[in-house]
C-alpha atoms as a PDB file:
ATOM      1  CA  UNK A   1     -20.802 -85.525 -76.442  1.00  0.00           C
ATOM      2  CA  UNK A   2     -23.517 -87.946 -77.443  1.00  0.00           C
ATOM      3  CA  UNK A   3     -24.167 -87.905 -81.048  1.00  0.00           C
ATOM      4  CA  UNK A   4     -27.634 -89.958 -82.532  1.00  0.00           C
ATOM      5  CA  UNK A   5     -27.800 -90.092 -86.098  1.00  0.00           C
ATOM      6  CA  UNK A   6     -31.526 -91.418 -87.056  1.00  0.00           C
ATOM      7  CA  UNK A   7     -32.345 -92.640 -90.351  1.00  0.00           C
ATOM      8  CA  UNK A   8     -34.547 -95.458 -92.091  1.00  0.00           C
ATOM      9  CA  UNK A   9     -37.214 -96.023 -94.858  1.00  0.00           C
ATOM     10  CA  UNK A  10     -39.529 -93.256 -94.960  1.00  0.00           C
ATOM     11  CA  UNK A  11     -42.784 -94.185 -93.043  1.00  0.00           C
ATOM     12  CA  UNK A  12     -40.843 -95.986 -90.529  1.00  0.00           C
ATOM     13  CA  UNK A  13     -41.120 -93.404 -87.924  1.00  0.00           C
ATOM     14  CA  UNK A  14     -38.413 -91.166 -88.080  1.00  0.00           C
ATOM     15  CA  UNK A  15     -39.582 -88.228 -87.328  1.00  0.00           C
ATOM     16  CA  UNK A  16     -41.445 -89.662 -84.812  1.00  0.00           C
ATOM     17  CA  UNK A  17     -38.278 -91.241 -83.046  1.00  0.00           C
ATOM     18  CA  UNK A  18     -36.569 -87.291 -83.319  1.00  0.00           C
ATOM     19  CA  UNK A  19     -39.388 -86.102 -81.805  1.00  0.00           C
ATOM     20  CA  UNK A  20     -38.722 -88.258 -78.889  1.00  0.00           C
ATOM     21  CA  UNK A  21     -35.340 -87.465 -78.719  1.00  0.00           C
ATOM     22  CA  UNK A  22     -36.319 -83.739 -78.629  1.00  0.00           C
ATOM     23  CA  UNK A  23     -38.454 -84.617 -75.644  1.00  0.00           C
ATOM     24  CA  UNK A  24     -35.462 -86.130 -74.019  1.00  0.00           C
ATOM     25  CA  UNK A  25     -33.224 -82.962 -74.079  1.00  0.00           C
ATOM     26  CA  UNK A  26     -31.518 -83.763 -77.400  1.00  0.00           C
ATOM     27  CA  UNK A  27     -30.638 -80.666 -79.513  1.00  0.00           C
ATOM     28  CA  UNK A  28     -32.347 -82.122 -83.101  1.00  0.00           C
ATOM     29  CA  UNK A  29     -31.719 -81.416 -86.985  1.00  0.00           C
ATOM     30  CA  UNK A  30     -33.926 -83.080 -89.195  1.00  0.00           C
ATOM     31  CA  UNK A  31     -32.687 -84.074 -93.159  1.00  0.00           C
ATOM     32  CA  UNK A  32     -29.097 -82.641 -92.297  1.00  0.00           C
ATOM     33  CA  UNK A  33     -26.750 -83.082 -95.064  1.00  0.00           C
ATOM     34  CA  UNK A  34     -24.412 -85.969 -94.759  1.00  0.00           C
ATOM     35  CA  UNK A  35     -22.087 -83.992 -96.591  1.00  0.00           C
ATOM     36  CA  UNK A  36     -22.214 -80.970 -93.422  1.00  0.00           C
ATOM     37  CA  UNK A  37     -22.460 -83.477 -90.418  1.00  0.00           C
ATOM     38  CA  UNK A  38     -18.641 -83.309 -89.610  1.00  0.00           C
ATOM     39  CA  UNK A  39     -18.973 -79.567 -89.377  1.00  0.00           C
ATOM     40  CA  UNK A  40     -22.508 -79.659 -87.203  1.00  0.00           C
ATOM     41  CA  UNK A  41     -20.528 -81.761 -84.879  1.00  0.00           C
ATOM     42  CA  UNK A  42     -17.673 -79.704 -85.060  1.00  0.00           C
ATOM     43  CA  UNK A  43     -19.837 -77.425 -83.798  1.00  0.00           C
ATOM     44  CA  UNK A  44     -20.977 -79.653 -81.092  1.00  0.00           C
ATOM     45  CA  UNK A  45     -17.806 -80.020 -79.640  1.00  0.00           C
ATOM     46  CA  UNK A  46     -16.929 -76.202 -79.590  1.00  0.00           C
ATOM     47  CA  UNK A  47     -20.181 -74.492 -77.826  1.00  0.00           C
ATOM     48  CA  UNK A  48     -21.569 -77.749 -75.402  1.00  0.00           C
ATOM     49  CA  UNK A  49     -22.979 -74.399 -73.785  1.00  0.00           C
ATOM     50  CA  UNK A  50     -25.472 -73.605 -76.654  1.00  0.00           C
ATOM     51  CA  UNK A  51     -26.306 -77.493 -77.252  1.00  0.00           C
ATOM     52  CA  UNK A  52     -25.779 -79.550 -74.358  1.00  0.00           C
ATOM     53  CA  UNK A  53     -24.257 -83.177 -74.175  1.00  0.00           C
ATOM     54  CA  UNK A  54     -26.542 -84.578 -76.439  1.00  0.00           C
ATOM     55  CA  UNK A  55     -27.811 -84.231 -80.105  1.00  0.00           C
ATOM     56  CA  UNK A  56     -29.843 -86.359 -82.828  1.00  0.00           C
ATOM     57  CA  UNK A  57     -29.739 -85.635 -86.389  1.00  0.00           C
ATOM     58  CA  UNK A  58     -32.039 -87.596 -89.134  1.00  0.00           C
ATOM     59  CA  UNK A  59     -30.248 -88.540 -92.458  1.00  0.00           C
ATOM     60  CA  UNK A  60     -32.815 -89.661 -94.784  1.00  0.00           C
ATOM     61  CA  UNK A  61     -32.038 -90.949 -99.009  1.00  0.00           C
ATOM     62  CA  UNK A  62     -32.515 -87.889-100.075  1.00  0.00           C
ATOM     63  CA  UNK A  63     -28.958 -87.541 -99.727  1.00  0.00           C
ATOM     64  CA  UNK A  64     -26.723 -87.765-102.894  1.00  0.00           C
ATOM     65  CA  UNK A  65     -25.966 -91.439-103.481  1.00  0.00           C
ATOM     66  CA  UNK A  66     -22.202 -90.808-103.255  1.00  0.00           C
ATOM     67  CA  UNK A  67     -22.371 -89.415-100.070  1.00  0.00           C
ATOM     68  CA  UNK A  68     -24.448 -91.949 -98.272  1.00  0.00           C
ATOM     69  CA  UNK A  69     -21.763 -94.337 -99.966  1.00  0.00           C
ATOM     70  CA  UNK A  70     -19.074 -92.148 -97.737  1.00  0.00           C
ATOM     71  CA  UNK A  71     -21.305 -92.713 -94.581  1.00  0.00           C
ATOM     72  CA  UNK A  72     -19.246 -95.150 -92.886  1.00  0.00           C
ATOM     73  CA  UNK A  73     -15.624 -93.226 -93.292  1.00  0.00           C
ATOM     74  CA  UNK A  74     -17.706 -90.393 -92.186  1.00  0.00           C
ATOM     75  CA  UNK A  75     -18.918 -91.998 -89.258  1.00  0.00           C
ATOM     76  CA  UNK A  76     -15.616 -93.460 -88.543  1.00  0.00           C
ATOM     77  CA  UNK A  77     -14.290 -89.687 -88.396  1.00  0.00           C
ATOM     78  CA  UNK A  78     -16.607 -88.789 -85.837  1.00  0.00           C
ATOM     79  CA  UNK A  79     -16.314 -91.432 -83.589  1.00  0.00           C
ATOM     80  CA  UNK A  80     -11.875 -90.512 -83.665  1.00  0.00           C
ATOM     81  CA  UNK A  81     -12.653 -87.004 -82.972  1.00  0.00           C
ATOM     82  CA  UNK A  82     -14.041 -88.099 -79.324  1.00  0.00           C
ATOM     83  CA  UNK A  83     -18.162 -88.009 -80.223  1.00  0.00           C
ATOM     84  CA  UNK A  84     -19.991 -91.013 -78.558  1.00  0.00           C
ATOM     85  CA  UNK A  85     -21.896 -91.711 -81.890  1.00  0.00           C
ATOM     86  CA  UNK A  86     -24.713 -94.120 -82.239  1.00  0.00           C
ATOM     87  CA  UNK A  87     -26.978 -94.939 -84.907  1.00  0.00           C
ATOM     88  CA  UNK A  88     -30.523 -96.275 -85.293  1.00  0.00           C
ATOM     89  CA  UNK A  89     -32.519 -97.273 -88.205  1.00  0.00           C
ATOM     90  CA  UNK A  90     -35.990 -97.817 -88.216  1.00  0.00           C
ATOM     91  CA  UNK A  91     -37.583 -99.779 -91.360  1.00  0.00           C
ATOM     92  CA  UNK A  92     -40.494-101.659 -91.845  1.00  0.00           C
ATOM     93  CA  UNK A  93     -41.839-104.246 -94.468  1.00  0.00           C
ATOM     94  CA  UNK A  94     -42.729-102.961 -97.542  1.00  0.00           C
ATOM     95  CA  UNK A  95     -46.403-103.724 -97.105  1.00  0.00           C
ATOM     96  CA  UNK A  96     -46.896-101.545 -94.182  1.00  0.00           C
ATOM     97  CA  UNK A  97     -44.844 -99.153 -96.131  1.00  0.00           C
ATOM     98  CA  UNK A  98     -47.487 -99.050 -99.064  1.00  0.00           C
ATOM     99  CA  UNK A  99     -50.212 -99.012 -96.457  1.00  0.00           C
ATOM    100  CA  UNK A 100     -49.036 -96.057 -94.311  1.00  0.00           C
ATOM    101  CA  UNK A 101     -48.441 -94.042 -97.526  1.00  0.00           C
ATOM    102  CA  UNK A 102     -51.932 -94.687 -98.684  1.00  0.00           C
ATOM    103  CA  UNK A 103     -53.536 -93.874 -95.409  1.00  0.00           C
ATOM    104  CA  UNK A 104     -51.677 -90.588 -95.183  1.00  0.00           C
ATOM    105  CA  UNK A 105     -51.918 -89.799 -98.674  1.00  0.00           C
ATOM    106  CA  UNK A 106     -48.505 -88.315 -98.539  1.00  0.00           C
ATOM    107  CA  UNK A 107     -45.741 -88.402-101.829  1.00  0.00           C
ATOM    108  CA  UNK A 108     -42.434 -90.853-101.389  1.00  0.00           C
ATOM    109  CA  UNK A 109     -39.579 -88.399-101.286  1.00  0.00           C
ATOM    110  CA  UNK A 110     -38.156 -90.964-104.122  1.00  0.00           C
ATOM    111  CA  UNK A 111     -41.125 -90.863-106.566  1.00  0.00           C
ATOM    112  CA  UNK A 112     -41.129 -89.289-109.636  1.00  0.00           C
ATOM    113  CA  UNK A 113     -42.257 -89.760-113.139  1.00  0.00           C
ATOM    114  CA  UNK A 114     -42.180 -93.356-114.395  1.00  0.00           C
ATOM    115  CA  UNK A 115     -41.448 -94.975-110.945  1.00  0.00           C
ATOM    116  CA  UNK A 116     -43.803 -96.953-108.625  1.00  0.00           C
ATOM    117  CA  UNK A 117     -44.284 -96.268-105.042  1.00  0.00           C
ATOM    118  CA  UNK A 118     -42.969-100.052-104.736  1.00  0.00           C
ATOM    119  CA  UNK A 119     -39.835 -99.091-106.769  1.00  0.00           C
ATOM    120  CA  UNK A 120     -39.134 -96.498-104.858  1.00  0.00           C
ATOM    121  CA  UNK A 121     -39.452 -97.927-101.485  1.00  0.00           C
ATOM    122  CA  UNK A 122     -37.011-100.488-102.896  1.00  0.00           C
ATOM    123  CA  UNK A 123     -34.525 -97.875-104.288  1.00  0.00           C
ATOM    124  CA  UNK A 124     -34.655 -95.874-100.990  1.00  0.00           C
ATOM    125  CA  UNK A 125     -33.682 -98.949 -99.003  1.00  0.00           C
ATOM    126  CA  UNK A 126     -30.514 -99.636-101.405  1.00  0.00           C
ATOM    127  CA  UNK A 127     -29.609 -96.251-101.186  1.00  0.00           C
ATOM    128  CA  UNK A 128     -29.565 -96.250 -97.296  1.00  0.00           C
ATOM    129  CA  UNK A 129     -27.571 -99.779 -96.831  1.00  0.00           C
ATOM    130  CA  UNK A 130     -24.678 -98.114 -96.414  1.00  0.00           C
ATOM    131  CA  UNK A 131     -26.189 -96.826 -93.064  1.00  0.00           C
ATOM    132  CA  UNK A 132     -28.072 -99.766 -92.178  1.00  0.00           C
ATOM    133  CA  UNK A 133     -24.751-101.756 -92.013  1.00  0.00           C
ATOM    134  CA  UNK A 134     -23.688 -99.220 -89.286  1.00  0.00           C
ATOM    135  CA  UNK A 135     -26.745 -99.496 -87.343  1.00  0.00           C
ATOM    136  CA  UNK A 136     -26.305 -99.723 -83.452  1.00  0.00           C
ATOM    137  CA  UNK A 137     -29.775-100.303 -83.431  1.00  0.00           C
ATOM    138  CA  UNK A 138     -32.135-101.855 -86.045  1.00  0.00           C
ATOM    139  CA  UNK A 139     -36.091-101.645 -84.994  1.00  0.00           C
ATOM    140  CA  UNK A 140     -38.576-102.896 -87.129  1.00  0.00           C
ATOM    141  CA  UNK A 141     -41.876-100.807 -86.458  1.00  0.00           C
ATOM    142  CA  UNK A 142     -43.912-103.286 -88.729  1.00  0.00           C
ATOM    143  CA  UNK A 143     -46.102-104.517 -85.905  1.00  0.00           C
ATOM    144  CA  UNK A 144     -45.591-101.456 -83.569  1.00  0.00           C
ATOM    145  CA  UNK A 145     -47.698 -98.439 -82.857  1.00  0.00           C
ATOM    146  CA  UNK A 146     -46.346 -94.898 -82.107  1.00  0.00           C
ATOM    147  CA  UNK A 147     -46.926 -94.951 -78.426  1.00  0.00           C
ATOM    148  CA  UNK A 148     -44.979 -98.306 -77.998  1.00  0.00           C
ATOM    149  CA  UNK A 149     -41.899 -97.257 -80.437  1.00  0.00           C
ATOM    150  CA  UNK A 150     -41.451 -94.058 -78.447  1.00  0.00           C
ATOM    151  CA  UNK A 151     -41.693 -96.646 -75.684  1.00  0.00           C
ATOM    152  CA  UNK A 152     -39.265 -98.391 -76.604  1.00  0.00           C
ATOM    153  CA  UNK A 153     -36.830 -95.854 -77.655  1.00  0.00           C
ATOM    154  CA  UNK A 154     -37.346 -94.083 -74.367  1.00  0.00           C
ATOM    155  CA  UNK A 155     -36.340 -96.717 -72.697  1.00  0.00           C
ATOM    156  CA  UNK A 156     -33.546 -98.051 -74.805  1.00  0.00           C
ATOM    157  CA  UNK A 157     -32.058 -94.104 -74.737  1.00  0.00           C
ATOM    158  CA  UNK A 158     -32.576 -94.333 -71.102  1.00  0.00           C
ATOM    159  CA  UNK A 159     -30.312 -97.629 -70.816  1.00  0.00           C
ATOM    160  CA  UNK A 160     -27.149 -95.912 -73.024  1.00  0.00           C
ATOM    161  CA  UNK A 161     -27.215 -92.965 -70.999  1.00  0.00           C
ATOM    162  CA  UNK A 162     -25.585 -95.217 -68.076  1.00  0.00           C
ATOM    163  CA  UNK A 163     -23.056 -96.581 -70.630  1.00  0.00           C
ATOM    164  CA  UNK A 164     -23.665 -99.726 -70.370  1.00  0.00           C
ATOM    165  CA  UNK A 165     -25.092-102.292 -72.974  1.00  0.00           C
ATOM    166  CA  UNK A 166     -28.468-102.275 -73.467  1.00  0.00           C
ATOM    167  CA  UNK A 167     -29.776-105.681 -73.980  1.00  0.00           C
ATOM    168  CA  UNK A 168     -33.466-106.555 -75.428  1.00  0.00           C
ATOM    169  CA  UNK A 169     -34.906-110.008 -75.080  1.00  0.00           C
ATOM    170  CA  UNK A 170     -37.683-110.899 -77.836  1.00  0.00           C
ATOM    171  CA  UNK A 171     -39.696-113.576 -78.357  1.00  0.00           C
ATOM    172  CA  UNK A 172     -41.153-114.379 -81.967  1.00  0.00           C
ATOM    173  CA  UNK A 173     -42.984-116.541 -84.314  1.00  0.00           C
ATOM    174  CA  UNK A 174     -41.280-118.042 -87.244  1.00  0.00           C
ATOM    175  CA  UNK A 175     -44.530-118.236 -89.336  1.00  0.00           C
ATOM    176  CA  UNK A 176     -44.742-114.339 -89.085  1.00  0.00           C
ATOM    177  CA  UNK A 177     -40.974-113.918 -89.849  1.00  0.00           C
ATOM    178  CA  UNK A 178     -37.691-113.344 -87.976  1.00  0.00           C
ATOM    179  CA  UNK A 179     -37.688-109.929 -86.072  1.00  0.00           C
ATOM    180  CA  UNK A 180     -35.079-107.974 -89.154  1.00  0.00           C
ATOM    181  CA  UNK A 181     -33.429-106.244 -85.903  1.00  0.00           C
ATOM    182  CA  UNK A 182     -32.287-109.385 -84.405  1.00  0.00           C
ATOM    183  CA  UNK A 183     -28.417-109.506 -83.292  1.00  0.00           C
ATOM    184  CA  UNK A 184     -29.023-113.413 -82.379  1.00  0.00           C
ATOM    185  CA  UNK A 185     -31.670-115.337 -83.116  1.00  0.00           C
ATOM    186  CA  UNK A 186     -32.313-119.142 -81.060  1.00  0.00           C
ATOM    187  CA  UNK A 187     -34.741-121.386 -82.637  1.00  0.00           C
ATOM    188  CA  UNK A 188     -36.630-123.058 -80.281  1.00  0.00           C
ATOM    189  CA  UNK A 189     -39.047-125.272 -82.195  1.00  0.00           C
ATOM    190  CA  UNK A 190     -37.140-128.141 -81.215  1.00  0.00           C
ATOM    191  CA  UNK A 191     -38.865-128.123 -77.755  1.00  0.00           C
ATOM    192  CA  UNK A 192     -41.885-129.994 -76.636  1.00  0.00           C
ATOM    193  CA  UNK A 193     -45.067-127.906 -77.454  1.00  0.00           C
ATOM    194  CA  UNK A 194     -47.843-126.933 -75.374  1.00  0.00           C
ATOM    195  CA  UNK A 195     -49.559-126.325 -78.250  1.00  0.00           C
ATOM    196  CA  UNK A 196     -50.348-130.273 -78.922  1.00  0.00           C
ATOM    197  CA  UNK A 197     -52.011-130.324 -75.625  1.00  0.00           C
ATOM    198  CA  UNK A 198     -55.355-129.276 -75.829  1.00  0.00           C
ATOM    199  CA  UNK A 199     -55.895-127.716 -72.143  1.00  0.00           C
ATOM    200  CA  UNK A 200     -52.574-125.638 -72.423  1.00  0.00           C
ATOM    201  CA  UNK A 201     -53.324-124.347 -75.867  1.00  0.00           C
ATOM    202  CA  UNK A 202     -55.702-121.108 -74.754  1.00  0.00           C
ATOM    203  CA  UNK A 203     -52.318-120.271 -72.578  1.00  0.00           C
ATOM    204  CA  UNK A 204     -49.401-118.504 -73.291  1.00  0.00           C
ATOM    205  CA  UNK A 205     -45.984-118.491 -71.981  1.00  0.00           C
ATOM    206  CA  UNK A 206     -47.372-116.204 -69.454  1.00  0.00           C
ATOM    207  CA  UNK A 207     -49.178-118.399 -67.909  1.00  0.00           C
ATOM    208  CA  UNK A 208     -48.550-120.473 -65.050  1.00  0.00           C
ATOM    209  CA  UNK A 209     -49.944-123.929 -66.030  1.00  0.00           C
ATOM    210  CA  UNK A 210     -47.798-123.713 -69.722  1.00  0.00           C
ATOM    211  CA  UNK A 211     -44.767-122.521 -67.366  1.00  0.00           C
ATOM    212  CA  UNK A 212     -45.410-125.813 -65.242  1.00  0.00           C
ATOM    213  CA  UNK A 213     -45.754-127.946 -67.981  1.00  0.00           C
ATOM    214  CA  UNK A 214     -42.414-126.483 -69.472  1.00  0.00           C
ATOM    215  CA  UNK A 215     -40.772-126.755 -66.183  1.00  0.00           C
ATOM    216  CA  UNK A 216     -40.643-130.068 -66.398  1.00  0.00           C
ATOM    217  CA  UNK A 217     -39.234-130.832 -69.629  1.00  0.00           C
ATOM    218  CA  UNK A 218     -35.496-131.492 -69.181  1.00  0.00           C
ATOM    219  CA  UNK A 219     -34.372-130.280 -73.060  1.00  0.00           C
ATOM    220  CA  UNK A 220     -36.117-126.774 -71.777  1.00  0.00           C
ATOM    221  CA  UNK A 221     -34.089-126.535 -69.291  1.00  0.00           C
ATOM    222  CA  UNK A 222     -30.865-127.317 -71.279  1.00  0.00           C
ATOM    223  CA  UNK A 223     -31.790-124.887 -73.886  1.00  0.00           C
ATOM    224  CA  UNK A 224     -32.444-122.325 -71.164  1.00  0.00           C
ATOM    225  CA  UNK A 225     -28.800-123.216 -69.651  1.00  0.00           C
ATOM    226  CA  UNK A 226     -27.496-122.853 -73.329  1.00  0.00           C
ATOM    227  CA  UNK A 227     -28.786-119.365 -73.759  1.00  0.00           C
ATOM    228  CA  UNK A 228     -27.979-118.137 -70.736  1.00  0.00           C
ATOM    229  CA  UNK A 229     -24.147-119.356 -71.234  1.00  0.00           C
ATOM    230  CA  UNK A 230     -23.693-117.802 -74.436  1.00  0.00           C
ATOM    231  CA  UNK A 231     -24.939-114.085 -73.257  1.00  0.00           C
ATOM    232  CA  UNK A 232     -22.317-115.025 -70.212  1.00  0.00           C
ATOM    233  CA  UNK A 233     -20.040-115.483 -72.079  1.00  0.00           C
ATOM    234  CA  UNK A 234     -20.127-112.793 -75.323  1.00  0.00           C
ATOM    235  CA  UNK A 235     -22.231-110.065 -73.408  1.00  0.00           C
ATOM    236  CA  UNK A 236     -19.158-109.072 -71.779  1.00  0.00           C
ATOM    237  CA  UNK A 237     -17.251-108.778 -75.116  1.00  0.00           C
ATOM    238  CA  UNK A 238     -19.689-106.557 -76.691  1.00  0.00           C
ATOM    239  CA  UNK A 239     -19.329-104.078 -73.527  1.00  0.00           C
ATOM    240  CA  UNK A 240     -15.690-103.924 -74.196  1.00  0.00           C
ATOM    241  CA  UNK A 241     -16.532-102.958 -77.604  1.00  0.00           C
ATOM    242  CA  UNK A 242     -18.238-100.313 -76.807  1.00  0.00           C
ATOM    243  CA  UNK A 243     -21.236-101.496 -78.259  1.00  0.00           C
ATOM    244  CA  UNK A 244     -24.755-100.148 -77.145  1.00  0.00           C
ATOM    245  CA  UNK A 245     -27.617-101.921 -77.948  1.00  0.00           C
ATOM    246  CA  UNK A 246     -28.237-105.837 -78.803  1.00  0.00           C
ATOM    247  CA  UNK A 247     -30.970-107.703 -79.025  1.00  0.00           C
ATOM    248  CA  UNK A 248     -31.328-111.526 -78.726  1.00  0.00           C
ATOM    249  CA  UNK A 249     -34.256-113.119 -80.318  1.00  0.00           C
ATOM    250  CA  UNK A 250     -35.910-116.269 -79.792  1.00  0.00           C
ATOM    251  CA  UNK A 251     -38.410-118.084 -81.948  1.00  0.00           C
ATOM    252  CA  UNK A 252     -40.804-121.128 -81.394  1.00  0.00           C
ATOM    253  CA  UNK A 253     -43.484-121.529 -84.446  1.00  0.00           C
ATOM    254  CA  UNK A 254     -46.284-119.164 -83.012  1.00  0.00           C
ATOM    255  CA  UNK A 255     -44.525-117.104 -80.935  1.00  0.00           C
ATOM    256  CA  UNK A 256     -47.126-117.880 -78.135  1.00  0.00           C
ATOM    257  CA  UNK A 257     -45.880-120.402 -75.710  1.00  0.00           C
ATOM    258  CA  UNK A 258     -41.658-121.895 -76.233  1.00  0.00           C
ATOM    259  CA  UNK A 259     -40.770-118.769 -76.712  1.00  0.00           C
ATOM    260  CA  UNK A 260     -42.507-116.551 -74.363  1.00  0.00           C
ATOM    261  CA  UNK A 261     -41.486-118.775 -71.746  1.00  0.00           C
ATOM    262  CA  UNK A 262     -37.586-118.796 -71.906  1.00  0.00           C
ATOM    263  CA  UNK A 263     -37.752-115.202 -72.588  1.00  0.00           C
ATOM    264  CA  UNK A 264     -39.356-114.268 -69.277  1.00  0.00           C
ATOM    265  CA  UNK A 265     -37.033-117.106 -67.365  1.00  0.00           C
ATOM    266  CA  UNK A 266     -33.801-115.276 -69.057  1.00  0.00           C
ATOM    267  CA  UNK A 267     -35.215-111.999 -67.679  1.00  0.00           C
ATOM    268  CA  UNK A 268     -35.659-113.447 -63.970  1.00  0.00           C
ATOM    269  CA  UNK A 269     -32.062-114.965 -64.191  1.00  0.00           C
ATOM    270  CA  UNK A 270     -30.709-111.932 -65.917  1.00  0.00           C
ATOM    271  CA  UNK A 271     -32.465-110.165 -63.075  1.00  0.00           C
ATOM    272  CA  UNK A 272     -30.667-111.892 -60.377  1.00  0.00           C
ATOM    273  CA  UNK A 273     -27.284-111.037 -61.455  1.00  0.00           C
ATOM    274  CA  UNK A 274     -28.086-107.222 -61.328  1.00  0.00           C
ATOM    275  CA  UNK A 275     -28.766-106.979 -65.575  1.00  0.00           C
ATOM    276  CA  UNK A 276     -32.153-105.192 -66.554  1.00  0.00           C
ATOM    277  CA  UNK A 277     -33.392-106.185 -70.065  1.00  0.00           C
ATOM    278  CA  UNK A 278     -35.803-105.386 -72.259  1.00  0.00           C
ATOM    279  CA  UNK A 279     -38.791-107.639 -73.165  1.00  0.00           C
ATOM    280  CA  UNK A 280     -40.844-107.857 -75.835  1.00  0.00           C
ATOM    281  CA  UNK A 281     -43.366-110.547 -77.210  1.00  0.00           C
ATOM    282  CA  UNK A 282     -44.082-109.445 -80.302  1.00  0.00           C
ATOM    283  CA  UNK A 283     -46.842-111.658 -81.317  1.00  0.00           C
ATOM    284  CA  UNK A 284     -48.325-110.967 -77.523  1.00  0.00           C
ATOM    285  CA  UNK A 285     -48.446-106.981 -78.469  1.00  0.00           C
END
């Protein structure tokens, strides 16, 4: 039995992600209870012929404080009475937040009299840390649009359903802020920078004549050796653990060229040796 349990800000795209899920064959509950989940999965367990191998459930702040306080024992229950459980927040920064309310026109389940849409996007995330600390999966849908976070759920869903650990590569800008999701994070501004050259600078990381000019810079190719080792040598570990999704980020000060590049050559090593990733370049998207 496969057991997601979805939850996040509201506006990050939770309903969206169950709505995916449902696509995928998952049997879904929206705003269950925390306080009846060990029963729903109880009931999970007893009749796999009325709901299958696979259900989602989205837990939202709504909750009563003291039971999202209770979520990790709760969690911890599930996971001893044989459910494969995994859980993925969603959140986004609080501007986007404000925006998407605004745009939609639609009430903060939090607000009420006296308290700011502000405050209560702040209260709402204090209320669900508890949950975020037990995140499997963190994705920040600041910068993404529905089509590519169904996307990208789709596919990371599709990479635990063989078991094994799904690993996402992402490159990054540091002037637009680490990626909040980020299990790792290599900072790569150290490297010689295509940007200072002004025929590479219309180029990205893509692009063969910034890959040639990176080719030949011996401290890329260390750092690229470096990065590769450690995920060698822990990405093993994390398997054992039973762990299901981790993503490595790596940062250069655009997110254009550094990055980009060792990202792709980790993904055509990676490739060799049998592992698919997943690769994103988030200022690229």
């Amino acid at each position: 039995m496969r057991l997601s349990i979805v939850s996040g800000t509201s506006g990050s795209g939770k309903s969206s992600a169950l709505n995916l899920l449902e696509d995928l064959g998952y049997y879904c509950v929206d705003n269950l209870p925390l306080a009846l989940l060990s029963a729903f999965a109880g009931q999970l367990l007893a009749h796999p012929e009325k709901y299958g191998d696979r259900a989602a459930v989205g837990v939202d702040a709504r909750n009563p404080p003291e039971e999202l306080g209770r979520f990790p024992a709760i969690l911890a229950g599930l996971r001893d009475a044989g459910i494969r459980c995994e859980v993925i927040y969603l959140d986004a920064e609080d501007h986007v937040l404000l925006k998407r309310f605004s745009d939609t026109r639609r009430k903060h389940p939090l607000t009420r009299s006296g308290m700011s849409l502000t405050e209560a996007i702040v209260e709402e995330r204090a209320l669900l840390g508890p949950i975020a600390l037990e995140a499997d999966l963190h994705l920040d849908t600041s910068r993404t649009s529905l089509h590519q976070l169904r996307e990208l759920l789709r596919q990371r869903l599709s990479h635990g359903d063989q078991r094994l650990l799904s690993l996402a590569l992402e490159s990054f800008g540091f002037k637009h802020g680490v990626p909040p999701g980020a299990d790792f994070v290599f900072d790569v501004r150290c490297l010689p920078n295509p940007y200072w050259d002004a025929a590479l600078r219309r180029y990205t990381g893509l692009d063969e004549p910034v890959r040639r000019f990176l080719d030949e810079q011996p401290e890329v190719a260390q750092m690229l050796d470096d990065i590769h080792g450690f995920l060698n040598r822990w990405l093993p570990r994390f398997e054992a653990a039973s762990r299901s999704y981790l993503t490595l980020a790596v940062g250069c000060t655009g997110g254009q060229h550094r990055s980009v590049y060792l990202v792709e050559r980790l993904r055509e090593r990676l490739a060799v040796e049998g592992r698919e990733v997943l690769v994103r370049h988030r200022e690229l998207s």
